[in-house]
Protein backbone atom coordinates (compact mmCIF):
# COMPACT_ATOMS: atom_id res chain seq x y z
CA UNK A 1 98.52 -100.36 -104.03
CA UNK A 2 97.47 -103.22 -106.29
CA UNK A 3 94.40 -102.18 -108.73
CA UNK A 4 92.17 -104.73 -109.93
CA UNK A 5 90.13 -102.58 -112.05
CA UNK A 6 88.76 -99.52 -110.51
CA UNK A 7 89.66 -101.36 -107.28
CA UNK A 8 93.20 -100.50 -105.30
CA UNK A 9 93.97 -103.31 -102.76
CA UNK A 10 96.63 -102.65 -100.43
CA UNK A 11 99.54 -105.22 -100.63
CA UNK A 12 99.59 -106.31 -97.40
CA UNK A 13 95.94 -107.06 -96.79
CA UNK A 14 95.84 -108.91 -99.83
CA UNK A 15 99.28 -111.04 -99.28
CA UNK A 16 98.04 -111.03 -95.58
CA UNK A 17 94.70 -112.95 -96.63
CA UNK A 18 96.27 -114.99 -98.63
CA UNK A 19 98.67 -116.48 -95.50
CA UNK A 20 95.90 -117.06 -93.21
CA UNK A 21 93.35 -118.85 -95.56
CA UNK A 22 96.96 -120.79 -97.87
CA UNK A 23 98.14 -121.56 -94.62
CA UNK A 24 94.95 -122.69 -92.78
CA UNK A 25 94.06 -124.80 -95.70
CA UNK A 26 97.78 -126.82 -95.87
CA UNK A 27 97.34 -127.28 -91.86
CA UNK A 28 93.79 -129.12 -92.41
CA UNK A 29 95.09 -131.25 -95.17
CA UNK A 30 98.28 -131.86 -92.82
CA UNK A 31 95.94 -132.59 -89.51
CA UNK A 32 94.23 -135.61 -91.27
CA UNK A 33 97.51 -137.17 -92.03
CA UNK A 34 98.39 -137.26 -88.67
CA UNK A 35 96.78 -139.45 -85.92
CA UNK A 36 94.19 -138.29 -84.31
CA UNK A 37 94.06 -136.85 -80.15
CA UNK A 38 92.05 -138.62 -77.98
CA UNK A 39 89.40 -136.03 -77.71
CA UNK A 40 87.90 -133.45 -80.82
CA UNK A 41 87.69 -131.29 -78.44
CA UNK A 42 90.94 -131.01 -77.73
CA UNK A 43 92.12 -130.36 -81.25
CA UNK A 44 89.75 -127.27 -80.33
CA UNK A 45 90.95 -126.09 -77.70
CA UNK A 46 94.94 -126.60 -79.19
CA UNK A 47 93.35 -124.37 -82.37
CA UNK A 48 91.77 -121.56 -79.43
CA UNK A 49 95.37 -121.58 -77.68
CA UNK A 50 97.64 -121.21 -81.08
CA UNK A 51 95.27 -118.51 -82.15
CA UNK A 52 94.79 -116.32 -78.65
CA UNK A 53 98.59 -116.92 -78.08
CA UNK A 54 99.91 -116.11 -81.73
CA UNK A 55 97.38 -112.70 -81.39
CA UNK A 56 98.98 -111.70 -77.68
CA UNK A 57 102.50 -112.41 -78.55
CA UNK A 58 102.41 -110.52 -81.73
CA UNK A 59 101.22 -107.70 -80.13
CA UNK A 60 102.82 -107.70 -76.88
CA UNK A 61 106.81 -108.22 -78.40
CA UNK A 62 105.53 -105.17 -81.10
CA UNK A 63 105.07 -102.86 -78.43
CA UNK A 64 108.42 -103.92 -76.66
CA UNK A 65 110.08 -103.56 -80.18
CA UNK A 66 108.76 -100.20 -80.72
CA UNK A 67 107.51 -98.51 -77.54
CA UNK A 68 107.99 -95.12 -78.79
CA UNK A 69 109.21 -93.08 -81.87
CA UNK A 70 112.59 -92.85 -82.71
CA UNK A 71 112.23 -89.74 -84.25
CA UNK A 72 109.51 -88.01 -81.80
CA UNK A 73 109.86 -90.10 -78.62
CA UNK A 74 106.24 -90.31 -78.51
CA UNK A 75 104.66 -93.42 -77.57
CA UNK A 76 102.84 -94.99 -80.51
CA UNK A 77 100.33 -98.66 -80.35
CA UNK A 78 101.41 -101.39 -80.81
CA UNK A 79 101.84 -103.18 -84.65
CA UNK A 80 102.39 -106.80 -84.96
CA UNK A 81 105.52 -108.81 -85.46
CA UNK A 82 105.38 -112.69 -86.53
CA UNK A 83 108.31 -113.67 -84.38
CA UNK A 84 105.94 -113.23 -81.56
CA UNK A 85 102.98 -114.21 -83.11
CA UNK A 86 105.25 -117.55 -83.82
CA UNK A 87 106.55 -117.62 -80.21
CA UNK A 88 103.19 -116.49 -78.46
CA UNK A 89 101.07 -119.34 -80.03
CA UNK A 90 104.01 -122.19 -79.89
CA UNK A 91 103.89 -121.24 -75.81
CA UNK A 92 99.85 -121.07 -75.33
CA UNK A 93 99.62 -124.38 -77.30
CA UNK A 94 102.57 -126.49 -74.77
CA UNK A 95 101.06 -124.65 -71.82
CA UNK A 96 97.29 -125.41 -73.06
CA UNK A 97 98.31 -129.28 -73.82
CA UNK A 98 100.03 -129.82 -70.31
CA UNK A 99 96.63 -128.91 -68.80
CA UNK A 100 95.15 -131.23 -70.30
CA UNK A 101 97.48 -134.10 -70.32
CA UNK A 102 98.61 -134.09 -73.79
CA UNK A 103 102.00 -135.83 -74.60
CA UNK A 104 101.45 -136.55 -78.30
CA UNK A 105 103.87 -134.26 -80.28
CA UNK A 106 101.61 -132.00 -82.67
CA UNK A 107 103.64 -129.56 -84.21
CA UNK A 108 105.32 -131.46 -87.32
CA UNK A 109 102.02 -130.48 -89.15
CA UNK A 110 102.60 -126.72 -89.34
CA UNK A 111 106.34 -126.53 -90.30
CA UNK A 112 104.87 -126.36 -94.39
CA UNK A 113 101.93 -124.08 -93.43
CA UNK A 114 104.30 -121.77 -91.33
CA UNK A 115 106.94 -121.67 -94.43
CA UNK A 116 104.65 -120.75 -96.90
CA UNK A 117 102.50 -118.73 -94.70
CA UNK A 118 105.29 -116.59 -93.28
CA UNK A 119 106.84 -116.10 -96.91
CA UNK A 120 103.70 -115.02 -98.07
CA UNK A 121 102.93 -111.96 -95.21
CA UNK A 122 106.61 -110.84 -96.09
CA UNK A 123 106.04 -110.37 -99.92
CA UNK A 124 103.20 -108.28 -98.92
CA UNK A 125 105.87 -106.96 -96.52
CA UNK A 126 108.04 -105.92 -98.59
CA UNK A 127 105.65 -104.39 -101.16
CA UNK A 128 104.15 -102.25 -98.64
CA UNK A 129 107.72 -100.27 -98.55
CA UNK A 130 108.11 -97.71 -96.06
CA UNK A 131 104.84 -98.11 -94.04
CA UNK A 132 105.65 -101.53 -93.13
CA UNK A 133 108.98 -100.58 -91.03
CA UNK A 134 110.54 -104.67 -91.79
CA UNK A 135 112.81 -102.75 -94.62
CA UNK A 136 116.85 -102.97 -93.53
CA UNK A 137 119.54 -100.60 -93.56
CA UNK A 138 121.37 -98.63 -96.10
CA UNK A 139 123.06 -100.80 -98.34
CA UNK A 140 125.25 -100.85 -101.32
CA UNK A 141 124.90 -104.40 -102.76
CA UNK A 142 123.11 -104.35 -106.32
CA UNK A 143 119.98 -105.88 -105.05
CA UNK A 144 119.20 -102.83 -102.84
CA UNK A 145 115.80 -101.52 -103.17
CA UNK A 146 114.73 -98.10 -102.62
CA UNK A 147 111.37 -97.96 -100.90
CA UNK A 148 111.03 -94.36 -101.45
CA UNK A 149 113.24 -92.56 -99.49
CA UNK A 150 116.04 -92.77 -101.89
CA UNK A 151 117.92 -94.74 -99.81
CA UNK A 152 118.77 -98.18 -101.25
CA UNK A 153 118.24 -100.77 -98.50
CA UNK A 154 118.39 -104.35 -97.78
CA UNK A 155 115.14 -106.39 -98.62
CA UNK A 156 115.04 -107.46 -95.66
CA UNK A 157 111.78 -109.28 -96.15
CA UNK A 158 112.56 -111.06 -99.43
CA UNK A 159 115.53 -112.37 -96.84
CA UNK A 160 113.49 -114.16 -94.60
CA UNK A 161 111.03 -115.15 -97.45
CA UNK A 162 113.86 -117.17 -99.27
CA UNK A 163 115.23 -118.00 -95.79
CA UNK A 164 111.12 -120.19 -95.63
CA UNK A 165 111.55 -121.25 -98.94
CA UNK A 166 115.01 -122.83 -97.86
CA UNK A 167 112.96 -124.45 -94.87
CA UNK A 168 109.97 -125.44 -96.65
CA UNK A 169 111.27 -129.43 -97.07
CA UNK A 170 112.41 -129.78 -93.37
CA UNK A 171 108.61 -130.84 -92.15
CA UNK A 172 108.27 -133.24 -95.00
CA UNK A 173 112.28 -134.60 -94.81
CA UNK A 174 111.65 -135.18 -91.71
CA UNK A 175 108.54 -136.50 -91.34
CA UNK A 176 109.07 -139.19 -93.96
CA UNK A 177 111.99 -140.48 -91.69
CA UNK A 178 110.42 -142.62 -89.53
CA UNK A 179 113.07 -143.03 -87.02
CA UNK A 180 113.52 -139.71 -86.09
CA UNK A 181 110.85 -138.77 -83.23
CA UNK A 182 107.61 -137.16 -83.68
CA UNK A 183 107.92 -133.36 -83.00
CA UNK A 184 111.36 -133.08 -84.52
CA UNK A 185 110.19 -131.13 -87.66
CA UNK A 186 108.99 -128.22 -85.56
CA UNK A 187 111.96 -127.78 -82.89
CA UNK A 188 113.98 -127.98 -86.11
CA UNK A 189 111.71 -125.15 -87.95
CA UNK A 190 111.79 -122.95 -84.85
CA UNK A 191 115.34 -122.74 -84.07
CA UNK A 192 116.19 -122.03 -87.38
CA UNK A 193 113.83 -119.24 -87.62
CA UNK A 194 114.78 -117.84 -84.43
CA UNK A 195 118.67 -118.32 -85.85
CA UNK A 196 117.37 -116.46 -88.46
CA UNK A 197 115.64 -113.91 -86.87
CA UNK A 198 118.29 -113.26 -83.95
CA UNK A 199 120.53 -112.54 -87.07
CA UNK A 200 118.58 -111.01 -89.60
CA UNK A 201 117.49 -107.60 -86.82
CA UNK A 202 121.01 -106.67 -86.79
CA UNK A 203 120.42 -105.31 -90.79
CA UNK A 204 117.53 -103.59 -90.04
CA UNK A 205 116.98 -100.22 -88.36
CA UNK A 206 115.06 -101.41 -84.84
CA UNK A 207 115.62 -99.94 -81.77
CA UNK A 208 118.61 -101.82 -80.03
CA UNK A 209 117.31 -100.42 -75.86
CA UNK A 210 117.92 -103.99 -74.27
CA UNK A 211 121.67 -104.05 -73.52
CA UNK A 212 122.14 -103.64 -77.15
CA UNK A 213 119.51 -106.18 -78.83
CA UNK A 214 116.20 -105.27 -79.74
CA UNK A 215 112.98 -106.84 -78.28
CA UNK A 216 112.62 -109.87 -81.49
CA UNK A 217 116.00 -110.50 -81.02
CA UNK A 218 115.94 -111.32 -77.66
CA UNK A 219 112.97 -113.28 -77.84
CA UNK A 220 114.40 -114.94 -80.77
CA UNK A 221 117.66 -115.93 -78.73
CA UNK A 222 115.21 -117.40 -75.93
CA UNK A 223 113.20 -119.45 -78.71
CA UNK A 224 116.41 -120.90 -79.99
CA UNK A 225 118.29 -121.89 -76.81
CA UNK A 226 114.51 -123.56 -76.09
CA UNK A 227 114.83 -124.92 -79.58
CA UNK A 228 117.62 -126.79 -79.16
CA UNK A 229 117.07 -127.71 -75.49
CA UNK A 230 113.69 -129.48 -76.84
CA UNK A 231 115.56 -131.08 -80.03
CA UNK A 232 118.07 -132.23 -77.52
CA UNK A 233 115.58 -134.15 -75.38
CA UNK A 234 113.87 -135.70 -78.39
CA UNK A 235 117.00 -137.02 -79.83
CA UNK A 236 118.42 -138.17 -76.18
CA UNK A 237 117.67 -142.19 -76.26
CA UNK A 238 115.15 -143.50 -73.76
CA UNK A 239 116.13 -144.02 -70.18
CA UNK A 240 115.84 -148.14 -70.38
CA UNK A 241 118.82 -147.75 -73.16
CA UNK A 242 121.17 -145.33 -71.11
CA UNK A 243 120.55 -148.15 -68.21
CA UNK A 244 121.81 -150.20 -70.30
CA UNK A 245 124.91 -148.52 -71.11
């Protein structure tokens, strides 16, 4: 717990707060550099979509990480996981924007707020300990924590936090080249996460029940081939210039 006087906060709550509203505040900034849509109301419904989808796909991929106790075998609810959360909203907003009719690319603007956002919920991750079930496996390195079980482990969430931090200038890099196409930043921020992520599960203690993967690490394979299928049609050159050739 963190105590601010003769008040105890829990870590995640706090860290968690501090994503959403850090985040939220970098994306608004971010949205008024970038042109606007045709319609306010569609930047409305886009924000409805990215929220309902992030909420469903965190849960849903949660429960199909964790059905049931390992130890017990009882069935216990679902938690949340930010790979779907990440995967749930990025799929409500392209379905969302194909009904209705949107071809502008609008994801560049929350590679930064994603970084620092993500990085963020995994400090309060990590300080959680035990709880939080995102520590990794036994390990013997000399940067193992012990979370309390006397087991040193692999801090697994300080991992993906530097992992963010090492993403953090691919939104702006790219953005600021101005021949590279609009939408580029994300596809780029997505895979690698998913690369990440696909890797990453194999050092912690999940249940591996889908011909040997886990549920995140499926889902994070399926994010990255779309990943790179999308980064492959952005960087393909228009049709008139393969004519041409």
């Amino acid at each position: 717990m963190l105590h601010l006087g003769t008040l105890s906060l829990h870590p995640h709550v706090v860290f968690e707060l501090m994503a959403y509203s850090i985040g939220f505040q970098i994306w608004r900034r971010r949205q008024k550099q970038q042109p606007s849509l045709t319609s306010a109301k569609y930047k409305i419904w886009l924000l409805v979509a990215v929220v309902l989808g992030a909420a469903l796909g965190a849960r849903a991929l949660a429960w199909l990480e964790t059905p049931f106790d390992p130890l017990t075998g009882q069935w216990i609810p679902p938690g949340k996981t930010i790979a779907g959360g990440l995967l749930g909203g990025w799929a409500a907003i392209e379905f969302i924007k194909k009904k209705l009719g949107i071809t502008q690319r609008t994801g560049d603007s929350y590679v930064i707020p994603l970084c620092i956002g993500i990085a963020l919920g995994r400090i309060g991750c990590f300080l959680t300990g035990l709880d939080d079930h995102t520590y990794g496996i036994a390990s013997s390195l000399p940067w193992g924590v012990d979370f309390g079980d006397g087991i040193p482990r692999h801090p697994t969430q300080l991992y993906e936090a530097l992992w963010l931090m090492a993403l953090l200038p691919l939104g702006e890099v790219i953005r600021k080249i101005r021949a590279w196409p609009s939408g580029l930043g994300f596809q780029a921020f997505i895979t690698a996460y998913c690369a990440f992520r696909l890797g990453i599960e194999f050092l912690k203690p999940t249940l591996k029940i889908y011909l040997g993967l886990s549920a995140i690490q499926w889902a994070s394979l399926i994010g990255l081939l779309c990943g790179l299928y999308q980064i492959k049609k952005l960087l393909a050159p228009p049709l008139a210039d393969r004519e041409d050739n």
